[in-house]
Protein backbone atom coordinates (compact mmCIF):
# COMPACT_ATOMS: atom_id res chain seq x y z
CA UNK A 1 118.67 66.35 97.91
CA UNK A 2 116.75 65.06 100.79
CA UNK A 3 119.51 62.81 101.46
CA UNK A 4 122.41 65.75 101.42
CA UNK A 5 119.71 67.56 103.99
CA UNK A 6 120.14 64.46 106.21
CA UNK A 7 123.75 64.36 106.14
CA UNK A 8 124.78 68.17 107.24
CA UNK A 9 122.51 67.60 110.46
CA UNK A 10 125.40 67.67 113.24
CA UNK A 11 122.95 66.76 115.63
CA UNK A 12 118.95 66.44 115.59
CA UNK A 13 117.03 68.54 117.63
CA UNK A 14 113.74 68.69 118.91
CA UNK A 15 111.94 71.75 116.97
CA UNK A 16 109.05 73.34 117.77
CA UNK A 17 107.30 75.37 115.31
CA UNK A 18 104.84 78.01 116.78
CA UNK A 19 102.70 79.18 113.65
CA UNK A 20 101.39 76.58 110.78
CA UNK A 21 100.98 79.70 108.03
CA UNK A 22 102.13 80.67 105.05
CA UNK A 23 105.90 80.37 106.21
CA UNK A 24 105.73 78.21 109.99
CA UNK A 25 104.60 75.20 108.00
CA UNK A 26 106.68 74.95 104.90
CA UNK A 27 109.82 75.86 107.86
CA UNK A 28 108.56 73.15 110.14
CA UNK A 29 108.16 70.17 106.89
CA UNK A 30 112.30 71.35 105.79
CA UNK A 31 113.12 70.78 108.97
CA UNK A 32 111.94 67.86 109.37
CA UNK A 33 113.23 66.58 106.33
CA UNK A 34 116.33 67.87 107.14
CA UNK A 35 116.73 65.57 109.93
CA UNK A 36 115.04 67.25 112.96
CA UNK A 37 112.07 66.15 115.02
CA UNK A 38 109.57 68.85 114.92
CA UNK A 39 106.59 69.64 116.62
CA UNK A 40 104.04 72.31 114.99
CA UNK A 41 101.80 74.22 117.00
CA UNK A 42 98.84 76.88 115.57
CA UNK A 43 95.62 77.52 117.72
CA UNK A 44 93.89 76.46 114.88
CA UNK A 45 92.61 73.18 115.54
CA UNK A 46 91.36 72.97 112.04
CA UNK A 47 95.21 74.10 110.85
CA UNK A 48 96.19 71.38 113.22
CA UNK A 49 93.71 68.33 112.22
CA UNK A 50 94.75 69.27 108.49
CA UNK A 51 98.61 69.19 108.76
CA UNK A 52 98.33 66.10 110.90
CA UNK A 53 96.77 64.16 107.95
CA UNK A 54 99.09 65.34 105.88
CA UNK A 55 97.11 67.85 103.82
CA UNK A 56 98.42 71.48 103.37
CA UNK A 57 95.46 74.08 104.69
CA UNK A 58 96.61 76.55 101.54
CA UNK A 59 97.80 76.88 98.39
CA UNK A 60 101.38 76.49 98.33
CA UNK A 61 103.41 74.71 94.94
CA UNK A 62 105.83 71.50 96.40
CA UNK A 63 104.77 72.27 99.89
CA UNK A 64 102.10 69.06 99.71
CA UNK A 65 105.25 66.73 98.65
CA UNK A 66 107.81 67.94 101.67
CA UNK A 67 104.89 67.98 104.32
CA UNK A 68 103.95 64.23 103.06
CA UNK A 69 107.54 63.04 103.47
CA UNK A 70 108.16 64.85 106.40
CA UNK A 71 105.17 62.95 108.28
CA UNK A 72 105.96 59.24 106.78
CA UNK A 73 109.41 59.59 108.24
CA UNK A 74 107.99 60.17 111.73
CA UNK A 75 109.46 63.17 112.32
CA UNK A 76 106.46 66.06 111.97
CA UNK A 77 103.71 65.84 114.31
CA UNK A 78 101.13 68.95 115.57
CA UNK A 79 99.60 70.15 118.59
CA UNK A 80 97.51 72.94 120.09
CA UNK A 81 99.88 73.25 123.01
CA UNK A 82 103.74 73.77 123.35
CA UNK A 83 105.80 71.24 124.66
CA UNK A 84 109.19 71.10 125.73
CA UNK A 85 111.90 71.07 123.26
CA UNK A 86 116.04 72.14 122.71
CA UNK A 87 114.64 74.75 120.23
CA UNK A 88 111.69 76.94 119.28
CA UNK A 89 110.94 78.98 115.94
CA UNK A 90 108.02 82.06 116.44
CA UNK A 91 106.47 82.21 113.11
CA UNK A 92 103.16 84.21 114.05
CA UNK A 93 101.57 87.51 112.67
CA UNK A 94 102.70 90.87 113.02
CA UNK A 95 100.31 92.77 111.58
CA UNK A 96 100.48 96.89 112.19
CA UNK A 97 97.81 98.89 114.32
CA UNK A 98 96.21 102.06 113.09
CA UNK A 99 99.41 104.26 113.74
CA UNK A 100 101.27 101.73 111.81
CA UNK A 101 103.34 100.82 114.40
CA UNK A 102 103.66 96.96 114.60
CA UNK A 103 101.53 95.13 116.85
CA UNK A 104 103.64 92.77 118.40
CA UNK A 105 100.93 91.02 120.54
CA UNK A 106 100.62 87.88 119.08
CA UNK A 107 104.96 87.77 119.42
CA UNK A 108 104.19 88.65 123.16
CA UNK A 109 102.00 85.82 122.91
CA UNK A 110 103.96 83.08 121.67
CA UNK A 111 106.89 84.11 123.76
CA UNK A 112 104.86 83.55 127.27
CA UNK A 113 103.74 80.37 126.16
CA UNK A 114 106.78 78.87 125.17
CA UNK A 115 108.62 80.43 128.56
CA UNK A 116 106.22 78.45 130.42
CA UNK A 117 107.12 75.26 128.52
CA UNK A 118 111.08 75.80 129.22
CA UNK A 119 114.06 74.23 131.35
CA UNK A 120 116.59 76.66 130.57
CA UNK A 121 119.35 76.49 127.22
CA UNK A 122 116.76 76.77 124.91
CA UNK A 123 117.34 78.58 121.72
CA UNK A 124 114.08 80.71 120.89
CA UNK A 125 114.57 82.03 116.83
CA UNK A 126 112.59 84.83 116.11
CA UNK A 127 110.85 84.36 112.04
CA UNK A 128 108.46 87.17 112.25
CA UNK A 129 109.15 90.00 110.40
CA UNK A 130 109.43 92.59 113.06
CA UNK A 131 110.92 96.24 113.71
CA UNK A 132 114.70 96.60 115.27
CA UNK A 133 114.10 95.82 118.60
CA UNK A 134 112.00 93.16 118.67
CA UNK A 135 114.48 89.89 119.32
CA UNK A 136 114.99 91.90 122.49
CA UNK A 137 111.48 92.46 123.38
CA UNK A 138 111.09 88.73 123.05
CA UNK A 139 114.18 87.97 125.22
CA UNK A 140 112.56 90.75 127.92
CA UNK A 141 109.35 89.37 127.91
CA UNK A 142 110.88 85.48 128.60
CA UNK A 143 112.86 87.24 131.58
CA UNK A 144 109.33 88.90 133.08
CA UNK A 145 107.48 85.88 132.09
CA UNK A 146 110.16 83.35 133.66
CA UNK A 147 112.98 85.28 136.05
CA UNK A 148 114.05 81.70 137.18
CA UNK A 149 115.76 81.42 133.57
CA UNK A 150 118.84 82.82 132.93
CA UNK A 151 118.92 84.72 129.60
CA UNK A 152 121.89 85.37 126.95
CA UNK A 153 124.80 84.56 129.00
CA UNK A 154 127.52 83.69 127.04
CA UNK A 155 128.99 81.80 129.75
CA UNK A 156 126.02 79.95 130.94
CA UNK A 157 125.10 76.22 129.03
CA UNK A 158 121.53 76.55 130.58
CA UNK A 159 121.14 80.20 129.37
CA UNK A 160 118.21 81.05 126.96
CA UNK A 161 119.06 82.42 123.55
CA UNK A 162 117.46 84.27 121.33
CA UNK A 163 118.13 85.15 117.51
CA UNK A 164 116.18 86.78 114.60
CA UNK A 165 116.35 84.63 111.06
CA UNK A 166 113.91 86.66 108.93
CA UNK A 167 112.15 84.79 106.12
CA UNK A 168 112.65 86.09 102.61
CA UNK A 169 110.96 83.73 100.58
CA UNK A 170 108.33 84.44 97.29
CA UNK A 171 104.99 82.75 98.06
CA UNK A 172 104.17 80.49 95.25
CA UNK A 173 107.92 79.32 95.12
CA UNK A 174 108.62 78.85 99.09
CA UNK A 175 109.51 75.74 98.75
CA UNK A 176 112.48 76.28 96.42
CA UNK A 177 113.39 79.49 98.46
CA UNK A 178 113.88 78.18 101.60
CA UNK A 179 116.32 75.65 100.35
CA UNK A 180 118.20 78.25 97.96
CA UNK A 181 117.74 81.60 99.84
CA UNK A 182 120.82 83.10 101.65
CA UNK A 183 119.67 83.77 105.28
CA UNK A 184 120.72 85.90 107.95
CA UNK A 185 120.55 85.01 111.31
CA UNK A 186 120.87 87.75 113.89
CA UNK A 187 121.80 86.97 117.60
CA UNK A 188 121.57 88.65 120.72
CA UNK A 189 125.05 86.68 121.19
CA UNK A 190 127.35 85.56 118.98
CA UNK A 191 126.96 81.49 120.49
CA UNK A 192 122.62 82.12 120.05
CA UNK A 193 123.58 83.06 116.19
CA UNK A 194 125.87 80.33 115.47
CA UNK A 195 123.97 77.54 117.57
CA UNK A 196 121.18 78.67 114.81
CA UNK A 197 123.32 78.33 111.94
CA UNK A 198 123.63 75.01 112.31
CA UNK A 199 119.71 74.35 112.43
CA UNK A 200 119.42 76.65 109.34
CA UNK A 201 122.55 74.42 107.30
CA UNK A 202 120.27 70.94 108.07
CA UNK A 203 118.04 72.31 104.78
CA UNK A 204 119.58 75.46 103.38
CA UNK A 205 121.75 75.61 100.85
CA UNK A 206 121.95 79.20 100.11
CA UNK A 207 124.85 80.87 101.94
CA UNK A 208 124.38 82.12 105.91
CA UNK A 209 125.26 85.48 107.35
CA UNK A 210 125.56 85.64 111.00
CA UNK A 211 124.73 89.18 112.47
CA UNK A 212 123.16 91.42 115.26
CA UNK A 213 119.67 90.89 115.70
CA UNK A 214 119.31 94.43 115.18
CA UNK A 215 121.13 94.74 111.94
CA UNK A 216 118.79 91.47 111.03
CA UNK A 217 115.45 92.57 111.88
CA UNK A 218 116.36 96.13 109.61
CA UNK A 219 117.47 94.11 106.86
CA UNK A 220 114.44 92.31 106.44
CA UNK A 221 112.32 95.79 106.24
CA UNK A 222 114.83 97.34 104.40
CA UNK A 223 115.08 94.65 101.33
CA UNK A 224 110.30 94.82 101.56
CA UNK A 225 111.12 98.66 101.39
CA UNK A 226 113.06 98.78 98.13
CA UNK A 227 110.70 96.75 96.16
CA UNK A 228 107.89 98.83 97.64
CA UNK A 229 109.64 102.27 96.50
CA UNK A 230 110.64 100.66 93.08
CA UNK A 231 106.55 99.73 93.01
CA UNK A 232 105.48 102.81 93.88
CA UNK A 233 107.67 104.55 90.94
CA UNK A 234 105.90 102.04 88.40
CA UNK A 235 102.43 103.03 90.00
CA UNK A 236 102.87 106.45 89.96
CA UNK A 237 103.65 106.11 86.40
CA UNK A 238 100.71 104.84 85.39
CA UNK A 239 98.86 107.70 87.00
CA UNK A 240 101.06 109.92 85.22
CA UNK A 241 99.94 108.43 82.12
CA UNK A 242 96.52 108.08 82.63
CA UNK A 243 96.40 111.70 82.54
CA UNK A 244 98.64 112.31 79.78
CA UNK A 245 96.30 109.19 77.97
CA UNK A 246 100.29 107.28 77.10
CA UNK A 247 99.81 103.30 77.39
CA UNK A 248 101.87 102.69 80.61
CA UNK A 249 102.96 99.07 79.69
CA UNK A 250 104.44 100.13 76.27
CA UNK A 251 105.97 103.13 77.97
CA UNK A 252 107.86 100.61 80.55
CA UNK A 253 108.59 98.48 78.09
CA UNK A 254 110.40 101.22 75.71
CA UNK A 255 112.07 102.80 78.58
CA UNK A 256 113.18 99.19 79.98
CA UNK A 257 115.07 98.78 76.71
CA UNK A 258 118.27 101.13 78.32
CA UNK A 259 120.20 98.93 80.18
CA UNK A 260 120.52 100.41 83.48
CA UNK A 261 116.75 101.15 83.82
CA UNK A 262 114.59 98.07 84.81
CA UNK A 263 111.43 99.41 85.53
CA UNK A 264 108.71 97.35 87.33
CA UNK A 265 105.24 96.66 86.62
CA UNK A 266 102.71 98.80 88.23
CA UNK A 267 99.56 97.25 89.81
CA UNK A 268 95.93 98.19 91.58
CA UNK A 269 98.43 98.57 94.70
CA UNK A 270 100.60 96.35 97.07
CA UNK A 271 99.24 93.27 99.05
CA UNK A 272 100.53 90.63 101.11
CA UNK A 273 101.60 90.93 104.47
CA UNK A 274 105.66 92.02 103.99
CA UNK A 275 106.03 94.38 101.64
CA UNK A 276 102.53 96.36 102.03
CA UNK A 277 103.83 96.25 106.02
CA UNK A 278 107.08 96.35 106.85
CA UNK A 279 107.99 99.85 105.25
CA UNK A 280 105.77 101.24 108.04
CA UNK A 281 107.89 99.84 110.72
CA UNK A 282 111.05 101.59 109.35
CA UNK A 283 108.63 104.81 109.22
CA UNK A 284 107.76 104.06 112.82
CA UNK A 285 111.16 102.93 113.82
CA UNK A 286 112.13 106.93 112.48
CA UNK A 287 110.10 109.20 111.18
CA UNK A 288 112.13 112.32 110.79
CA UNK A 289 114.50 110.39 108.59
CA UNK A 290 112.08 108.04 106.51
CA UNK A 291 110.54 110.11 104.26
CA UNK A 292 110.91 108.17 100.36
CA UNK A 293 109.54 105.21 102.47
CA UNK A 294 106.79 107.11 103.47
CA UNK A 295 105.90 108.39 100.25
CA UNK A 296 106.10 105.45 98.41
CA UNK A 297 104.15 104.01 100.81
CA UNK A 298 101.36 106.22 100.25
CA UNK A 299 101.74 106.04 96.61
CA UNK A 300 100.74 102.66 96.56
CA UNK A 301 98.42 102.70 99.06
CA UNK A 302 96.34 105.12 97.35
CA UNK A 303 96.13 102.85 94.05
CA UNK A 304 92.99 100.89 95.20
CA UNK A 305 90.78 104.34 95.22
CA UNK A 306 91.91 105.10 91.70
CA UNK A 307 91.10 102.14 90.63
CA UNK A 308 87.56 102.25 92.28
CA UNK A 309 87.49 105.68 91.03
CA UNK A 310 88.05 103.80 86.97
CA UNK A 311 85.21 101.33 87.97
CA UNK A 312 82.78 104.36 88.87
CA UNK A 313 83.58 106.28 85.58
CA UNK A 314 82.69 102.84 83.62
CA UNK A 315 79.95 102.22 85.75
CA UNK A 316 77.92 105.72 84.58
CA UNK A 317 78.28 104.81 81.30
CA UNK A 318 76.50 101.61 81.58
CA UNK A 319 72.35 101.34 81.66
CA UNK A 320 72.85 98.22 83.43
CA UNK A 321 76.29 97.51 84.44
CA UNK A 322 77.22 94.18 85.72
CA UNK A 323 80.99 94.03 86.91
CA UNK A 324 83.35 91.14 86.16
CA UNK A 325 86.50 91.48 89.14
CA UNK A 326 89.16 89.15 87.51
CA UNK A 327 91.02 87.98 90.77
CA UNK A 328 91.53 89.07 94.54
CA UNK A 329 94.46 87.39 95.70
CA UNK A 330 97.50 89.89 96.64
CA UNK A 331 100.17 88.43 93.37
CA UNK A 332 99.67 86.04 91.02
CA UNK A 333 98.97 81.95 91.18
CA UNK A 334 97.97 82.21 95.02
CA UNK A 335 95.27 81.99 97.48
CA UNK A 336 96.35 84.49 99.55
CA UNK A 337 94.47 87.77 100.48
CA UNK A 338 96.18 89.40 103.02
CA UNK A 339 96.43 92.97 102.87
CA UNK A 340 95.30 92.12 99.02
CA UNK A 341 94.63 95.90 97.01
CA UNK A 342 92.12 93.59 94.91
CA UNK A 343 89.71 92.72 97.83
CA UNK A 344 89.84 96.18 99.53
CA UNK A 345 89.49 97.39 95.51
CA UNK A 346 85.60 95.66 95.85
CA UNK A 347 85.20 96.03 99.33
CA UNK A 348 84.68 100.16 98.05
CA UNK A 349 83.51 99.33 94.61
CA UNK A 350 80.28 97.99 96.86
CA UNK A 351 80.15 100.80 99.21
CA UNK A 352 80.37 103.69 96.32
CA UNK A 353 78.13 102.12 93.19
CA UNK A 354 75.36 100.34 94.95
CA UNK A 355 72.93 98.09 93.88
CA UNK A 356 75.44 96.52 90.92
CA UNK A 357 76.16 92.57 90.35
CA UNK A 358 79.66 91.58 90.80
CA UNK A 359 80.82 88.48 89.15
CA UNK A 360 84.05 87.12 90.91
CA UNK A 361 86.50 84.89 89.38
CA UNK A 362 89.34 83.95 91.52
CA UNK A 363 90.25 80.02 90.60
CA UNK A 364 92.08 80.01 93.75
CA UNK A 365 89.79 79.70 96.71
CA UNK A 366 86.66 77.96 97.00
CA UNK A 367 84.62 80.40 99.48
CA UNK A 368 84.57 84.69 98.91
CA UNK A 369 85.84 86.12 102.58
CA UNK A 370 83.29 86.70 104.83
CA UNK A 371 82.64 90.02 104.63
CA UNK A 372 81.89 89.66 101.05
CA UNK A 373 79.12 86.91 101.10
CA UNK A 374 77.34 89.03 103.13
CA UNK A 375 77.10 92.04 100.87
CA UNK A 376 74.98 89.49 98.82
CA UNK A 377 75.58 90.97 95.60
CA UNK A 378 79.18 89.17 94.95
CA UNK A 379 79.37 85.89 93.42
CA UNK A 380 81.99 84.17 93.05
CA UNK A 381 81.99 81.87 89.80
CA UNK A 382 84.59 80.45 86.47
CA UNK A 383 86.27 83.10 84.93
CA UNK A 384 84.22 82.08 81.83
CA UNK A 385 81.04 82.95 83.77
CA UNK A 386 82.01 86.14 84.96
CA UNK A 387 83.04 87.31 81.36
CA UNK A 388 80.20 85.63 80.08
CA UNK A 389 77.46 87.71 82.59
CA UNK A 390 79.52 91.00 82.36
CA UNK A 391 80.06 94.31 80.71
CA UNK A 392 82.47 95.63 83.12
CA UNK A 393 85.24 93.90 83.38
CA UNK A 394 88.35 94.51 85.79
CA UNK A 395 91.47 92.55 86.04
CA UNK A 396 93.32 92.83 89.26
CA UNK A 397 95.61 89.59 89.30
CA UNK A 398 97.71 88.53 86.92
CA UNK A 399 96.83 85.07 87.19
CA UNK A 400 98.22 82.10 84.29
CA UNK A 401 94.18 81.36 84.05
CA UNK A 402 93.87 85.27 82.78
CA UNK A 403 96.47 84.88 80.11
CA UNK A 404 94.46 82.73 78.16
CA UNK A 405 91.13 85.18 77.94
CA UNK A 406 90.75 86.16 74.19
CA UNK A 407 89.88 89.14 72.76
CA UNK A 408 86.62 87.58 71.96
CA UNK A 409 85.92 86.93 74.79
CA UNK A 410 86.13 91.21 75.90
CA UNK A 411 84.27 91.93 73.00
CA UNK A 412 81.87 94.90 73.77
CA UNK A 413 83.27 95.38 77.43
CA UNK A 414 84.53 97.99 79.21
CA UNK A 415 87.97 97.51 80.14
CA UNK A 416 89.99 98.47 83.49
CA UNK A 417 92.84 96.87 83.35
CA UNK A 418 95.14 97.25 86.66
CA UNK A 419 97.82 94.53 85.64
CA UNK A 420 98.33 95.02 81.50
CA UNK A 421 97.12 91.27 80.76
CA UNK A 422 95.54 92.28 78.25
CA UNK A 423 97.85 94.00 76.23
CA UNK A 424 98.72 90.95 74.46
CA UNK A 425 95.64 88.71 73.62
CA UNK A 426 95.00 87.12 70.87
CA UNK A 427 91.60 85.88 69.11
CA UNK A 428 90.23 82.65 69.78
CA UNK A 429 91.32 80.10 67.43
């Protein structure tokens, strides 16, 4: 495979990655496997010292192997600062502010740092996920930033371009998507798109679709927006049937059994920082016109307080309750918690039953987030512990570790169960 990489190269270029996260390191170790020199670049210095040794600074499947390979052939090193180079990838946050339109200062950020570090011809590919307009904002910021650069004309070699080639990978299995995943790469021309193509072919294998930036930046929200709608139609279910007191799970399941209805699995909300995000830009982008998005938006976002609202119920029927919180990341098998319903789920659950013990197990991170320690009444411990010290127990993450909980070991507890894992356990043998 890493061979076939090598050989679709046309011609190695010097790649600098700005970002080492969830998706600017896994893109910067394919590339360089692929054939390019790369050089990644996070403020981090931590993120940087890490990478450089060849460890991975998160929990990512594959992602150790690539980054290890990519290093012993030379061809990945890191840096705080941004050098020159023929290309540059932005892969930095875009979180939303408190009118949920996207804050695009980190973006801004990146972009004036890298036009200081350019000749002129450079090709600067946009990776954040970002609202329609945004490859542009980039390209106006480079011309404010550097007006001796010449920017997007066709008929200039030592013009800057400037494309958008959204991410759509699954984390826990990025390092299979980015190989296999079709891409689309949106330019502000038509030479900035297909001078990116042929970066994207050196590892992808998954079919390319050249575009508008425009068109590409939507299509990124809009693919985030359907699962999100589809999510909130599962979640809303299980409201519904909390009230009517029908078992959601064997309700999806029946109705699942048509076959043209595949309905998902609902949850204790919607984490992560795509699809619990990007709807809002399309909201933002139009709001007259956006209205299921919006909706289903709120839907999910208002999960987390009825699961709280579960975990109070249980909590006045207790003398003494102790709570057992059975994950935080935002899906399963990760170590991410951005935007994650679970930790926002405890950050109330502390604010609204005080003075109550809660017993964390979360066998993906070593250390609970800051916040958290401080409350001093959250420990984080084995998932045996937690069951063990419990009689309150709420499962949040559908975690492989979870799957293997017997129904011994629930005995006597109070149940919440946000993710239907236990549905299906068996006793202890």
């Amino acid at each position: 495979m890493n061979v076939e990489m090598e050989e679709r190269t046309p011609r190695p270029e010097k790649i600098v990655v700005v970002g080492l996260g969830y998706i600017g390191l896994p893109t910067a170790a394919a590339l360089a496997v692929g054939g390019h020199v790369v050089v990644g670049v996070d403020l981090n210095e931590a993120t940087v010292e890490s990478v450089a040794r060849g460890q991975v600074p998160f929990v990512e499947p594959d992602l150790q192997e690539t980054l290890a390979q990519a290093i012993s052939l030379g061809r990945l090193t890191t840096s705080t600062t941004i050098p020159p180079a023929d290309v540059y990838i932005l892969a930095v946050p875009t979180p939303y502010l408190e009118d949920h339109t996207a804050d695009l200062s980190y973006v801004e950020a990146a972009s004036r740092q890298v036009a200081a570090a350019c000749r002129g011809g450079e090709l600067v590919i946009l990776e954040s996920t970002c609202p329609p307009g945004a490859t542009q904002f980039v390209a106006d910021v480079f011309s404010e930033t550097r007006p001796d650069l010449a920017v997007n004309n066709e008929n200039s070699s030592s013009a800057m371009q400037f494309v958008h080639c959204p991410e759509r990978v699954l984390p826990g299995r990025i390092m299979i998507e980015i190989k296999t995943n079709a891409r689309i790469i949106g330019g502000l021309t038509t030479s900035a798109a297909e001078r990116a193509k042929r970066i994207y072919e050196s590892f992808c294998s998954g079919p390319i679709r050249l575009t508008d930036a425009k068109t590409a930046e939507m299509a990124k929200l809009v693919e985030n927006s359907f699962r999100d709608v589809n999510i909130a139609f599962a979640n809303e279910l299980s409201l519904i049937c909390e009230t009517l007191k029908i078992n959601v799970w064997e309700l999806i399941e029946l109705a699942n059994q048509h076959p043209r209805v595949n309905i998902l699995q609902p949850g204790p909300g919607v984490g992560g920082h795509c699809i619990a995000v990007d709807p809002w830009f399309i909201v933002a982008s139009d709001p007259i016109n956006s209205n299921l998005i919006r909706t289903a938006r709120e839907v999910n976002d208002r999960k987390p307080a009825f699961v709280v609202q579960q975990l109070m119920n249980a909590v006045e029927e207790k003398a003494v309750p102790v709570v057992a919180i059975l994950g935080l990341a935002f899906k399963a098998n990760i170590d991410d918690l951005r935007e994650s319903p679970a930790v926002e789920i405890l950050r109330r659950a502390l604010d609204v039953v005080p003075g109550i013990e809660f017993y964390v197990a979360e066998p993906h991170i070593s250390t609970l987030p800051h916040d958290l320690v401080n409350e001093g009444r959250v420990e984080l411990v084995e998932t045996a512990v937690a069951l063990d010290k419990s009689n309150i127990v709420v499962a949040l993450v559908d975690h492989d570790e979870f799957q293997m909980i017997s129904t011994d070991d629930l005995s006597g507890k109070t149940l919440i169960d946000s993710k239907g894992i236990f549905n299906n356990l068996v006793p202890a043998v």
